[in-house]
PDB file of N, CA and C in Angstrom:
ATOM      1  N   UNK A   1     134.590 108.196  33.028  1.00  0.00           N
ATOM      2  CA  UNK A   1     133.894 107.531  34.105  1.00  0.00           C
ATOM      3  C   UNK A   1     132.676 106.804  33.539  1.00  0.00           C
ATOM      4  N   UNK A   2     132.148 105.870  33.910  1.00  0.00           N
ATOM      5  CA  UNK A   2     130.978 104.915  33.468  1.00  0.00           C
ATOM      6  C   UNK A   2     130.014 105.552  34.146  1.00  0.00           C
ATOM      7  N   UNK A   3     128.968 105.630  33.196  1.00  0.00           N
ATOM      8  CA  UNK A   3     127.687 105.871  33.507  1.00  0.00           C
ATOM      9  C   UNK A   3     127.270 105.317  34.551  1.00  0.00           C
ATOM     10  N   UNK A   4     127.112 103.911  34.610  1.00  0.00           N
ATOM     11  CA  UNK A   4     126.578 102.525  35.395  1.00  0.00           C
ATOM     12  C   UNK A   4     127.815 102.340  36.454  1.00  0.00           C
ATOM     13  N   UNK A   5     128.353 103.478  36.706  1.00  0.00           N
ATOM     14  CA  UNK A   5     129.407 103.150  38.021  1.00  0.00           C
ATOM     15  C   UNK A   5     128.319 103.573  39.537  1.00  0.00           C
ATOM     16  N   UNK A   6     128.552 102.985  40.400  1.00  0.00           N
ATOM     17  CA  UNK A   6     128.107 103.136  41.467  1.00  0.00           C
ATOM     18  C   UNK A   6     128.475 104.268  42.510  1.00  0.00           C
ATOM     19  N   UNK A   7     127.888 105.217  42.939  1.00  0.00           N
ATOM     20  CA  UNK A   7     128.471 106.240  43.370  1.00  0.00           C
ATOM     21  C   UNK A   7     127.215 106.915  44.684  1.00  0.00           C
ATOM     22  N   UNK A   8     127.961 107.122  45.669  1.00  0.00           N
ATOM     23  CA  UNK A   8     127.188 108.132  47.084  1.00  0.00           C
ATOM     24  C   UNK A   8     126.795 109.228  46.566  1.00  0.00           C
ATOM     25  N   UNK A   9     125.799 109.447  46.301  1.00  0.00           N
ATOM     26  CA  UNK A   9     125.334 110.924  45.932  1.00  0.00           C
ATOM     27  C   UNK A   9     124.793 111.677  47.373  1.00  0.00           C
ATOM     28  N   UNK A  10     124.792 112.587  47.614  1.00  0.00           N
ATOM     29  CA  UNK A  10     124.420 113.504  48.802  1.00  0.00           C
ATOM     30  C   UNK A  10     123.589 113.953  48.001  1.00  0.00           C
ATOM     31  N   UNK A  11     122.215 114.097  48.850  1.00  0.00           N
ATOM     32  CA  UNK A  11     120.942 114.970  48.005  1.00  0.00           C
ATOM     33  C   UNK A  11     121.133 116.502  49.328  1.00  0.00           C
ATOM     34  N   UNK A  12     120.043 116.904  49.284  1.00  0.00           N
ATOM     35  CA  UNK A  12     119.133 117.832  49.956  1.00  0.00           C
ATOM     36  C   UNK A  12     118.295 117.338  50.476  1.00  0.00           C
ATOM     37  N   UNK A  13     118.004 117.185  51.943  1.00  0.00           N
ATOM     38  CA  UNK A  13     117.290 116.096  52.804  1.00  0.00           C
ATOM     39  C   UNK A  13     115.980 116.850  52.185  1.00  0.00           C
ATOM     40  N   UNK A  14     115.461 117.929  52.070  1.00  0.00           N
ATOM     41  CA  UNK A  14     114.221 119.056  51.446  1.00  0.00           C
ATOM     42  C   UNK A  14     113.997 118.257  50.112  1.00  0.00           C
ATOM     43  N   UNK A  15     114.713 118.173  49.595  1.00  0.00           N
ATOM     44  CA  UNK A  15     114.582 117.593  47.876  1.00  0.00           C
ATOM     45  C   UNK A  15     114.361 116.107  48.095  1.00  0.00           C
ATOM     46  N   UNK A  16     115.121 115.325  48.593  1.00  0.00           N
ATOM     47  CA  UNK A  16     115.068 113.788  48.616  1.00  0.00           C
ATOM     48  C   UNK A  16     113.580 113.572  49.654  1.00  0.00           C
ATOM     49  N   UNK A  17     113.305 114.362  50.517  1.00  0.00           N
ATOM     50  CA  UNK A  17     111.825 114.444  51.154  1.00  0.00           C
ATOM     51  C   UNK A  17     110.715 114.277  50.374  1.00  0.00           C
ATOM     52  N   UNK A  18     110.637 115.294  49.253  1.00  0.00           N
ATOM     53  CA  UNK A  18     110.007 115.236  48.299  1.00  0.00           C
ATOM     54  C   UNK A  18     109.485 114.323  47.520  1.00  0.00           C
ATOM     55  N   UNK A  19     110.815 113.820  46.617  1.00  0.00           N
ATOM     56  CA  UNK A  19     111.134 112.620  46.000  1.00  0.00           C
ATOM     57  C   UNK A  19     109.874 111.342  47.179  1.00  0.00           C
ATOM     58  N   UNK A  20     110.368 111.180  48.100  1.00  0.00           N
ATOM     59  CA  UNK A  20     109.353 110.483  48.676  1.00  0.00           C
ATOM     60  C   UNK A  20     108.443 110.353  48.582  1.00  0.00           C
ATOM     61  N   UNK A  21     108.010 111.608  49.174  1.00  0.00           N
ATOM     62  CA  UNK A  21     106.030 112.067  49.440  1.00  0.00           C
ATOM     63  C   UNK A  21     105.638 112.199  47.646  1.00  0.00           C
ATOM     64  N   UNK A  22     106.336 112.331  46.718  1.00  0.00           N
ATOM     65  CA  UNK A  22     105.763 112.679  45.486  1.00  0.00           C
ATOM     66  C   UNK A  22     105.570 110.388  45.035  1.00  0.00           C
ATOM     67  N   UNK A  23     106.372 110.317  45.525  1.00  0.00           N
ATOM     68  CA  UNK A  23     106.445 108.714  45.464  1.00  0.00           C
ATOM     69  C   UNK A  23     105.424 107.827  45.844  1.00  0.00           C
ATOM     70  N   UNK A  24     105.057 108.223  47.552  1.00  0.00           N
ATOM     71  CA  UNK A  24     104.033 108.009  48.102  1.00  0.00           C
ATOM     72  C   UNK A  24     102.706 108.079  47.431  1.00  0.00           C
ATOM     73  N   UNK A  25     102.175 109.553  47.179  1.00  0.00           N
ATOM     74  CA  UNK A  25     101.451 109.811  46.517  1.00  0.00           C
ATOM     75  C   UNK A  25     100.861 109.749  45.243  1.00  0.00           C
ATOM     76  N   UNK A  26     102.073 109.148  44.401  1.00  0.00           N
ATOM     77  CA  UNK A  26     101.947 108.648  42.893  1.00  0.00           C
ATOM     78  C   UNK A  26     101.448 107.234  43.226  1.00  0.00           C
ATOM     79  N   UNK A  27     101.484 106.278  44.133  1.00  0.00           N
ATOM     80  CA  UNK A  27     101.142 105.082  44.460  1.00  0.00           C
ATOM     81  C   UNK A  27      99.938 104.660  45.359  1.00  0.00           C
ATOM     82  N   UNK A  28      99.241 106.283  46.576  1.00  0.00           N
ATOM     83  CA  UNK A  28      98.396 106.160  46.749  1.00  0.00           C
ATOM     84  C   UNK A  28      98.513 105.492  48.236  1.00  0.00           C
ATOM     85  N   UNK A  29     100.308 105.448  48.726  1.00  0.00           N
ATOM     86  CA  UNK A  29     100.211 105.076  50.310  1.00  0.00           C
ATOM     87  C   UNK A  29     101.075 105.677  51.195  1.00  0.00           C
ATOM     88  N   UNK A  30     101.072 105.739  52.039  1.00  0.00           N
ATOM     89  CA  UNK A  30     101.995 106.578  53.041  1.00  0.00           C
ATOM     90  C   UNK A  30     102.653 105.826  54.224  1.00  0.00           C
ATOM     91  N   UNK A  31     103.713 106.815  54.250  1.00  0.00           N
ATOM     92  CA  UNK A  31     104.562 106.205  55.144  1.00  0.00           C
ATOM     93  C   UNK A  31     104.345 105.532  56.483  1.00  0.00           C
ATOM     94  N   UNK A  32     104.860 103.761  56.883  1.00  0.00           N
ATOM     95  CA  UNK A  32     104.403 103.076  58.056  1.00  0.00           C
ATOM     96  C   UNK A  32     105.476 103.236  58.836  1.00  0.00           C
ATOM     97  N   UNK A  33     106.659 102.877  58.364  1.00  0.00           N
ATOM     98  CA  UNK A  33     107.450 102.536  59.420  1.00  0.00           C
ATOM     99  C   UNK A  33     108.397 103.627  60.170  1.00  0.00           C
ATOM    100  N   UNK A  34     107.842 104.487  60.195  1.00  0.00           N
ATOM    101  CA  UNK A  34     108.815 105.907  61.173  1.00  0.00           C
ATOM    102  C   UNK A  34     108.928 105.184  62.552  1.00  0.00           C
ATOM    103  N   UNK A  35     108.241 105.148  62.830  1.00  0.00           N
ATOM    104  CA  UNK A  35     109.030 104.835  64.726  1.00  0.00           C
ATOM    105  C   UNK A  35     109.629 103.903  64.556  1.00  0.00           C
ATOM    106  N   UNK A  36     110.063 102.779  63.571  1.00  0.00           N
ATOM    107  CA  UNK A  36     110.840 101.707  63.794  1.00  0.00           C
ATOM    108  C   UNK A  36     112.450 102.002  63.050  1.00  0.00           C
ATOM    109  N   UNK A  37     112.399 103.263  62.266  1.00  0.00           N
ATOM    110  CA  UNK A  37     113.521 103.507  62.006  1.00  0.00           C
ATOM    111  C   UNK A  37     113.887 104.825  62.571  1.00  0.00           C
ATOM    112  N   UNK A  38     113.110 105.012  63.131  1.00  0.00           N
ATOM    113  CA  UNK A  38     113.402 106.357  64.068  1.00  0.00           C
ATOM    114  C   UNK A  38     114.257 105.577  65.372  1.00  0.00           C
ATOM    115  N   UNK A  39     113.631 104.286  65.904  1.00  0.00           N
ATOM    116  CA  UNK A  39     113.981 103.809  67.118  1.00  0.00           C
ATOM    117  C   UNK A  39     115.272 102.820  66.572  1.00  0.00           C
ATOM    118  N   UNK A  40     115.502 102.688  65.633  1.00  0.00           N
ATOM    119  CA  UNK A  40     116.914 101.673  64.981  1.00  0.00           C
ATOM    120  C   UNK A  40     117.761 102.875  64.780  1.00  0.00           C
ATOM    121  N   UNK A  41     117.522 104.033  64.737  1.00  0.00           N
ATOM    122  CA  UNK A  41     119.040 104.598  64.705  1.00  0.00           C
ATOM    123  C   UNK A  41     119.158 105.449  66.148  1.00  0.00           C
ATOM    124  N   UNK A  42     117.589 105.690  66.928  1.00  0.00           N
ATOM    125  CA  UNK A  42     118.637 106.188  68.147  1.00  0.00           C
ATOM    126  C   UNK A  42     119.593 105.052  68.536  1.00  0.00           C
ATOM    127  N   UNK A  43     118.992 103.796  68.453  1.00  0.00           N
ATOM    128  CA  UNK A  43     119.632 102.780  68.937  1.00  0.00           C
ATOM    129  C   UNK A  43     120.969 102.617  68.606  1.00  0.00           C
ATOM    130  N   UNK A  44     121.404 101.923  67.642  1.00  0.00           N
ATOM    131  CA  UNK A  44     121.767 101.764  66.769  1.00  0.00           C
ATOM    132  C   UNK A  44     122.853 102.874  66.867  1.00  0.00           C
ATOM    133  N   UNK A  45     122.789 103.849  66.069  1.00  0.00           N
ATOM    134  CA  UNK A  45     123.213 104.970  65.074  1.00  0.00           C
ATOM    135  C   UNK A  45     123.640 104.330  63.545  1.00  0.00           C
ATOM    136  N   UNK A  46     122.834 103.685  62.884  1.00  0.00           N
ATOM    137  CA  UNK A  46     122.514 102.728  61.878  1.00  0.00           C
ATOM    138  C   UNK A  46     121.538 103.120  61.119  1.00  0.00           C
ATOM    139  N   UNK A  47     121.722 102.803  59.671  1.00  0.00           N
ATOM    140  CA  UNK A  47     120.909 102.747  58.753  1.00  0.00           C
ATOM    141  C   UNK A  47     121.107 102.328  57.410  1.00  0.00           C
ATOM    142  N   UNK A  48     120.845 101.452  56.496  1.00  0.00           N
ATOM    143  CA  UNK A  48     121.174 100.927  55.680  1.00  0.00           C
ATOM    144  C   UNK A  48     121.165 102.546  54.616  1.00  0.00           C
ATOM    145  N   UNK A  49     121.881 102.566  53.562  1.00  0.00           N
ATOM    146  CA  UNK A  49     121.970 103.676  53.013  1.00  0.00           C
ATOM    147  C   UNK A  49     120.795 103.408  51.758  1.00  0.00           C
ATOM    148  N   UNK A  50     119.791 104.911  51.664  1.00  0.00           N
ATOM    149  CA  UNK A  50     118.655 104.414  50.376  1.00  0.00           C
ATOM    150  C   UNK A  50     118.952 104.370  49.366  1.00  0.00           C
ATOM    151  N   UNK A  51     118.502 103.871  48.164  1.00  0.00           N
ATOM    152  CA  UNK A  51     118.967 103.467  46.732  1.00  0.00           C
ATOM    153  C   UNK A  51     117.694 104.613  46.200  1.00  0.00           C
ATOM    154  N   UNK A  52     118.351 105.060  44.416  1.00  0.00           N
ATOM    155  CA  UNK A  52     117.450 106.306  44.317  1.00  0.00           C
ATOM    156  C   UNK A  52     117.506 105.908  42.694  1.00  0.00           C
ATOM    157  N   UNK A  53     116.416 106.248  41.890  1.00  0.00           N
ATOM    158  CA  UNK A  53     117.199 105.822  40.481  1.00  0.00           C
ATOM    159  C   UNK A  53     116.225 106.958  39.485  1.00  0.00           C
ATOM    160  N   UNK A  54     116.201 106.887  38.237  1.00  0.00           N
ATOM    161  CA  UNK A  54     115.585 107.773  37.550  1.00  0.00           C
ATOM    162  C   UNK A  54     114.835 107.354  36.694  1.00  0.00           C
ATOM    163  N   UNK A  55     113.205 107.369  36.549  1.00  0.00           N
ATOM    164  CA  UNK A  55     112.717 106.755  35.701  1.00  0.00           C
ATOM    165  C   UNK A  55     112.367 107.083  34.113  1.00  0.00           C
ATOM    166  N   UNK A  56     112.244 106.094  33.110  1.00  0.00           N
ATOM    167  CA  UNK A  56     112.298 106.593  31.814  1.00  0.00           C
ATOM    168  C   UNK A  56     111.610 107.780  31.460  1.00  0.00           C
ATOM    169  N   UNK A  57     110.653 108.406  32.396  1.00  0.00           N
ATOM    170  CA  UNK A  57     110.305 110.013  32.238  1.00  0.00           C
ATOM    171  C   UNK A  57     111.122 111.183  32.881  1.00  0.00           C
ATOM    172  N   UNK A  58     112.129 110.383  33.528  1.00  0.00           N
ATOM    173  CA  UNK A  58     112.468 111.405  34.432  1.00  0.00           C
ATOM    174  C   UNK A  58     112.731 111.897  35.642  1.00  0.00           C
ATOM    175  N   UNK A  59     111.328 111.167  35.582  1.00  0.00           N
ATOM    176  CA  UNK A  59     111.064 111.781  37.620  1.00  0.00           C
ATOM    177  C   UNK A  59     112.267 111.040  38.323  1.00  0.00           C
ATOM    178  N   UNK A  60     112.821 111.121  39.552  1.00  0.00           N
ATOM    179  CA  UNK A  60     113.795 110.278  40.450  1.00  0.00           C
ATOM    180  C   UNK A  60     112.277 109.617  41.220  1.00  0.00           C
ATOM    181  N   UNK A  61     112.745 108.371  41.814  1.00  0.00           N
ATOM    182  CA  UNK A  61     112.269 107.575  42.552  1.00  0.00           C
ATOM    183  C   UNK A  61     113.250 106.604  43.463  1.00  0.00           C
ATOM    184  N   UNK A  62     112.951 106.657  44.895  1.00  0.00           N
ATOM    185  CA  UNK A  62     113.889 105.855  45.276  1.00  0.00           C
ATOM    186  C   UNK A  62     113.606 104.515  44.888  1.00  0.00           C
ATOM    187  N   UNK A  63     113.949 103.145  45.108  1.00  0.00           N
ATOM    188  CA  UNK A  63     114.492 102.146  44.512  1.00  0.00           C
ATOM    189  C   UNK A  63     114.148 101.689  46.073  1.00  0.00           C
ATOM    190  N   UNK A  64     114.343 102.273  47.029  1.00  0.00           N
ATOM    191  CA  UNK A  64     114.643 101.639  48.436  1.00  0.00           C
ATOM    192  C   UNK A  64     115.075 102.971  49.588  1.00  0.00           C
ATOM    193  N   UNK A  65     114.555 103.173  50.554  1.00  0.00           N
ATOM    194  CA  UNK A  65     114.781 104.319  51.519  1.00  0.00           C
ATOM    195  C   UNK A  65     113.611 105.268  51.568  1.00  0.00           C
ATOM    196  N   UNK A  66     112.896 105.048  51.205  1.00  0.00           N
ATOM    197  CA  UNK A  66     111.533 106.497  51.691  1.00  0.00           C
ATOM    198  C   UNK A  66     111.712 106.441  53.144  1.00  0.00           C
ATOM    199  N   UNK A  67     111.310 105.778  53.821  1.00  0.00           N
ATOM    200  CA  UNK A  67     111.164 105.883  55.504  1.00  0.00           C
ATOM    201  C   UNK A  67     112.309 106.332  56.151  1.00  0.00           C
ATOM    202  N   UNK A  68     113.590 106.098  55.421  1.00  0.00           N
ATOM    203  CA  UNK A  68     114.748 106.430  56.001  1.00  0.00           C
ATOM    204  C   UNK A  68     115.107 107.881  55.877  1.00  0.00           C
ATOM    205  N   UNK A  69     114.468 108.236  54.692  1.00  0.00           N
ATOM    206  CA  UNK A  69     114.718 109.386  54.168  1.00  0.00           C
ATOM    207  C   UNK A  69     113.831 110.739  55.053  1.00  0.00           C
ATOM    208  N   UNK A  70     112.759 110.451  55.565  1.00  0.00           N
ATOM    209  CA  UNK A  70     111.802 110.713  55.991  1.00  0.00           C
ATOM    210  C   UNK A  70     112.880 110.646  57.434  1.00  0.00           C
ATOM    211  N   UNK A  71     112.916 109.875  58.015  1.00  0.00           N
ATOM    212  CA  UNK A  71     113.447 109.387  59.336  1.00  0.00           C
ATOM    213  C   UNK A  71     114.516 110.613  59.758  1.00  0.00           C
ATOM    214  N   UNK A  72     115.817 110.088  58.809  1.00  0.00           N
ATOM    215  CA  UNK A  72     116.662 111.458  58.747  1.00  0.00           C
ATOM    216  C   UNK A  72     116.391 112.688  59.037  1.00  0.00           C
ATOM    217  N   UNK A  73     115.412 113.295  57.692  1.00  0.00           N
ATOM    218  CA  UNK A  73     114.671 114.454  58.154  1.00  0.00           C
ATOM    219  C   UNK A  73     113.988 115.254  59.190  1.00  0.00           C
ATOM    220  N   UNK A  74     113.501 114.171  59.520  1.00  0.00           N
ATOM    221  CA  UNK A  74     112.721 114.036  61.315  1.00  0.00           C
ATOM    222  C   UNK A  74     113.496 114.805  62.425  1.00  0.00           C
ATOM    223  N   UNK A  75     115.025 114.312  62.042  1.00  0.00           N
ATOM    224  CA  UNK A  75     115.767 114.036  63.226  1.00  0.00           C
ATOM    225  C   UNK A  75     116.923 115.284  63.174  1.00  0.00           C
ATOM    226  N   UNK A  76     116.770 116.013  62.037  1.00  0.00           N
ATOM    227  CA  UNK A  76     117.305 117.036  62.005  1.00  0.00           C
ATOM    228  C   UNK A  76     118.745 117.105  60.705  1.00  0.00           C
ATOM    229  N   UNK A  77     118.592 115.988  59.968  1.00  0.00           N
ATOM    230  CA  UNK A  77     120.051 115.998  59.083  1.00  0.00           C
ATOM    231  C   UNK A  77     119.506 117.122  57.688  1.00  0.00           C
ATOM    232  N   UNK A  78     120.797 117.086  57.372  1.00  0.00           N
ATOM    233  CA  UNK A  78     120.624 118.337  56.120  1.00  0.00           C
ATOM    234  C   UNK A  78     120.937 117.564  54.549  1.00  0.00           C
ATOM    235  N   UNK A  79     121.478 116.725  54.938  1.00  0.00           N
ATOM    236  CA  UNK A  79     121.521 115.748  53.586  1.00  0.00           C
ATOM    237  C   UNK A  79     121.368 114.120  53.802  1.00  0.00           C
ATOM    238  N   UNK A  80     120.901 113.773  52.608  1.00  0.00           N
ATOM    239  CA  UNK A  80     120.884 112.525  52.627  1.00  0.00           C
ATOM    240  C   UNK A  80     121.685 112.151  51.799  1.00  0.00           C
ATOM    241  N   UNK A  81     122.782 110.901  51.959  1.00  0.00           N
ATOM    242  CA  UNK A  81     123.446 109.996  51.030  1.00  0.00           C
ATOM    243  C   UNK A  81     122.392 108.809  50.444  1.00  0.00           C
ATOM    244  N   UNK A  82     122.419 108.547  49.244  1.00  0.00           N
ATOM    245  CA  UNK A  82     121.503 107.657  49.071  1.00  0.00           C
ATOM    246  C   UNK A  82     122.003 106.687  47.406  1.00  0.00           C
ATOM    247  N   UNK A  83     122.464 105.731  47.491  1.00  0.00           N
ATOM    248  CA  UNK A  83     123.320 105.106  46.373  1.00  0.00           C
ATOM    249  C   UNK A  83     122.810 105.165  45.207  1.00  0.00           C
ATOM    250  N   UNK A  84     123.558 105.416  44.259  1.00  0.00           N
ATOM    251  CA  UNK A  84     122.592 105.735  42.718  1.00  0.00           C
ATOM    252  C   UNK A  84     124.324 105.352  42.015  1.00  0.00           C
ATOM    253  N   UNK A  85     123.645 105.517  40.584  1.00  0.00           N
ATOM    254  CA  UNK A  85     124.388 105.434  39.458  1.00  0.00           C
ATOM    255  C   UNK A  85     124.889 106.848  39.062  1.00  0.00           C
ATOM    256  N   UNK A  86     125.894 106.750  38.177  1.00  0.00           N
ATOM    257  CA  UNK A  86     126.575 107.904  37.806  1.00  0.00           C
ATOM    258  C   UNK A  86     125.571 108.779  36.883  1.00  0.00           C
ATOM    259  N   UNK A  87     125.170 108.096  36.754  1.00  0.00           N
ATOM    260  CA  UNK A  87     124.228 108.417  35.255  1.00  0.00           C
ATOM    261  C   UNK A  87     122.857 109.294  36.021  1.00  0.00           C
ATOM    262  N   UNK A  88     122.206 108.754  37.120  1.00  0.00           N
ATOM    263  CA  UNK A  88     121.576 109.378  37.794  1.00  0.00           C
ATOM    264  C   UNK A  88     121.546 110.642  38.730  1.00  0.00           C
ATOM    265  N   UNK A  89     123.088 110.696  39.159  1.00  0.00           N
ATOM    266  CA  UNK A  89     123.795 111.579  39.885  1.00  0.00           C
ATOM    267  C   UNK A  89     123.675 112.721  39.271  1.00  0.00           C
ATOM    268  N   UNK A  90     124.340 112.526  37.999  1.00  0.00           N
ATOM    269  CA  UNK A  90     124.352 113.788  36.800  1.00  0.00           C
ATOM    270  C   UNK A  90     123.056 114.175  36.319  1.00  0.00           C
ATOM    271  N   UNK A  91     121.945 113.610  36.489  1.00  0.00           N
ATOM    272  CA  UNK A  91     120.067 114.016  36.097  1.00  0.00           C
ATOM    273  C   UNK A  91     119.863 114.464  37.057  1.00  0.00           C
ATOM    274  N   UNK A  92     120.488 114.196  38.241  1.00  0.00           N
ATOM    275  CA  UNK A  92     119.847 114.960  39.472  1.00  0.00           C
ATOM    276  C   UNK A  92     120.834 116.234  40.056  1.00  0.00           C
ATOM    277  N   UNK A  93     121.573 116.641  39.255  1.00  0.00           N
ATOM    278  CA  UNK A  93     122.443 117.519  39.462  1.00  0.00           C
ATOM    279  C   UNK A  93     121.727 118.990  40.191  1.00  0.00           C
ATOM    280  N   UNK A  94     120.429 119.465  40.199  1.00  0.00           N
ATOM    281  CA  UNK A  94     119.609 120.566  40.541  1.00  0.00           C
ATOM    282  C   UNK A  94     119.363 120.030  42.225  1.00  0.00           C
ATOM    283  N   UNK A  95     119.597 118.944  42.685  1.00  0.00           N
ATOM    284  CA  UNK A  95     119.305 118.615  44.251  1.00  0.00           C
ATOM    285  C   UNK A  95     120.328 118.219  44.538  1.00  0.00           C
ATOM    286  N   UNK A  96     121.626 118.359  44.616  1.00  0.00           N
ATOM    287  CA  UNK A  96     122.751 118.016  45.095  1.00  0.00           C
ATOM    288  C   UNK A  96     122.953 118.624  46.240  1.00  0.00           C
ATOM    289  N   UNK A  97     123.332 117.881  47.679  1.00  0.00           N
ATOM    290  CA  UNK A  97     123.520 118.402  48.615  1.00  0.00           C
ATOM    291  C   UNK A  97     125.035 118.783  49.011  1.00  0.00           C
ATOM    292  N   UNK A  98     125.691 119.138  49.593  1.00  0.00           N
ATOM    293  CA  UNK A  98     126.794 119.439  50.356  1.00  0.00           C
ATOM    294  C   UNK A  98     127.857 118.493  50.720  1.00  0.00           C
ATOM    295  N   UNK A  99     128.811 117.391  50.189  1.00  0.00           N
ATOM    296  CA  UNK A  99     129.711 116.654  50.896  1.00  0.00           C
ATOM    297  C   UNK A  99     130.398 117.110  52.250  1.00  0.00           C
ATOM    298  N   UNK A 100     130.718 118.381  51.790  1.00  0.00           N
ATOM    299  CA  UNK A 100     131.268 118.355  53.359  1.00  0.00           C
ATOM    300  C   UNK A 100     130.048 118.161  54.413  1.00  0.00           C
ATOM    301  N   UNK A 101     129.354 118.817  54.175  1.00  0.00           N
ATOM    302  CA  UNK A 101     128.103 118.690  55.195  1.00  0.00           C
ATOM    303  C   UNK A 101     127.706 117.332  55.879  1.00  0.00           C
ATOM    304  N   UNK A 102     127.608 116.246  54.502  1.00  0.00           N
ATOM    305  CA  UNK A 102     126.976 115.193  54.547  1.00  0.00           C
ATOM    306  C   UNK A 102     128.531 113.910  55.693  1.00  0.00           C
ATOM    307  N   UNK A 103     129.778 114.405  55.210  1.00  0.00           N
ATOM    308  CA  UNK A 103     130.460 114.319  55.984  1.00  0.00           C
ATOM    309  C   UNK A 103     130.607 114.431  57.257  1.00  0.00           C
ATOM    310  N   UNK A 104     130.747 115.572  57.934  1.00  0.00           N
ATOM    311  CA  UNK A 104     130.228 116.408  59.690  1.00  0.00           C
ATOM    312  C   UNK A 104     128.418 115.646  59.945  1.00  0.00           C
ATOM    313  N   UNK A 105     127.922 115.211  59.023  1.00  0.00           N
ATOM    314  CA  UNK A 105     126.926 114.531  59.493  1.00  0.00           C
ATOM    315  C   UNK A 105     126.937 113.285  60.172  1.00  0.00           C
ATOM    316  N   UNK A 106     127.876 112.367  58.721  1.00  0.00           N
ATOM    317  CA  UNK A 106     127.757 110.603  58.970  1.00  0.00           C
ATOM    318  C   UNK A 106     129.300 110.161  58.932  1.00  0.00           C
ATOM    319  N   UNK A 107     129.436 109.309  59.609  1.00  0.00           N
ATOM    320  CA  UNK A 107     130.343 108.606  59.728  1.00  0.00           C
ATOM    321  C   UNK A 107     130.359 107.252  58.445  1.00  0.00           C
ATOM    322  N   UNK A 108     130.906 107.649  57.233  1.00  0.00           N
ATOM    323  CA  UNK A 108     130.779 106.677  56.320  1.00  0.00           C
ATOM    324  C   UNK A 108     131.751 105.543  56.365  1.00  0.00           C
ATOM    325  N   UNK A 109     131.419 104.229  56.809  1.00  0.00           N
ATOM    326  CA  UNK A 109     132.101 102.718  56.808  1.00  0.00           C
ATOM    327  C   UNK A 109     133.119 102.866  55.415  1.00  0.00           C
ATOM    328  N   UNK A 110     134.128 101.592  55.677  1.00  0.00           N
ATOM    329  CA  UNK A 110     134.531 101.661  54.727  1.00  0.00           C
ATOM    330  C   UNK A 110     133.614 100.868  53.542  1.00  0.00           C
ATOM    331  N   UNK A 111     133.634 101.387  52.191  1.00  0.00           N
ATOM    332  CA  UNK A 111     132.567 100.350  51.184  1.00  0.00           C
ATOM    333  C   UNK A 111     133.222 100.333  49.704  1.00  0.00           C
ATOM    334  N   UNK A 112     133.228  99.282  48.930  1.00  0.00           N
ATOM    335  CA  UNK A 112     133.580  99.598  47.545  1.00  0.00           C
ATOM    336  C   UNK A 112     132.992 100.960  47.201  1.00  0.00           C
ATOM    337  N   UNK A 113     131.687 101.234  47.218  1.00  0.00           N
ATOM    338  CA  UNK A 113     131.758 102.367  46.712  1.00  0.00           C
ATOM    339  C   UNK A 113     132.236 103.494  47.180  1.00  0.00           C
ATOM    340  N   UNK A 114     133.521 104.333  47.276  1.00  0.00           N
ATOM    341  CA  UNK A 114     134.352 105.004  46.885  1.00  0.00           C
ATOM    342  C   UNK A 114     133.746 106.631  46.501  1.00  0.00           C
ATOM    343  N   UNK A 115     133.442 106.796  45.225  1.00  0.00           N
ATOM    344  CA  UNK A 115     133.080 107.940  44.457  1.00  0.00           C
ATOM    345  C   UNK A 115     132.108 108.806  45.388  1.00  0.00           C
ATOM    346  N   UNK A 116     131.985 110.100  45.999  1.00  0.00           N
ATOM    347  CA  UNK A 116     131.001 110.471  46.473  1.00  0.00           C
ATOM    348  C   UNK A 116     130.702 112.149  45.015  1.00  0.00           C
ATOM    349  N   UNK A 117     129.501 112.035  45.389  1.00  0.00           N
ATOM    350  CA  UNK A 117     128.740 112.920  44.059  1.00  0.00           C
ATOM    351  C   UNK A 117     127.924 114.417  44.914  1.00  0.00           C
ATOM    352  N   UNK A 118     128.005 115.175  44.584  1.00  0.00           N
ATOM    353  CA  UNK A 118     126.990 116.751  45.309  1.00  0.00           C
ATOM    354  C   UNK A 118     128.265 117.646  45.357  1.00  0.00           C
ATOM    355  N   UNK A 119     127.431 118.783  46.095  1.00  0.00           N
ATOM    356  CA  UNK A 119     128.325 120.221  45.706  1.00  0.00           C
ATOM    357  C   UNK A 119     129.665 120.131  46.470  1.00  0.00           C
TER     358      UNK A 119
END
């Protein structure tokens, strides 16, 4: 399998929370837009899926999705799907959430990406 293949990873909505607020806080700002993605998926039941990646030290950082990630959480989900690389999937192997879970959660569209990644 390619490293650089594109793949659904399911986190731990607890762990990918984190990842956020540790994000936030490494940058010194906090989260604005909760009620507007809080109010796009009662609406809705929509959400663009977050992008997550790993930086040359290590740490994960999302790429794209803090608020969503946050949002989710809010609202009671137990995992987050959030698009990453294969290569990242496997560094983050200690926060892997549940497929079936993340399944009985979301209704996933059809998408090239295919591969889903967690326990």
């Amino acid at each position: 399998m390619d490293s650089d293949e594109a793949v659904i990873l399911i986190l731990d909505t607890a762990s990918a929370v984190q990842i956020a607020n540790d994000q936030w806080e490494a940058y010194g700002s906090f989260p604005k837009r909760l009620p507007t993605n809080h109010a796009t998926l009662t609406r809705t039941g929509e959400l663009w899926i977050p992008m997550v990646h790993v930086n040359w030290d290590g740490t994960p950082e999302f790429s794209d999705g803090r608020h969503r990630t946050l949002t989710l959480h809010n609202l009671g989900y137990t995992t987050v799907p959030v698009l990453a690389s294969r290569k990242t999937a496997d560094a983050l192997q200690h926060i892997w959430g549940s497929i079936s879970v993340a399944r009985a959660e979301y209704q996933f569209p059809e998408s090239q990406v295919t591969t889903f990644i967690g326990r």
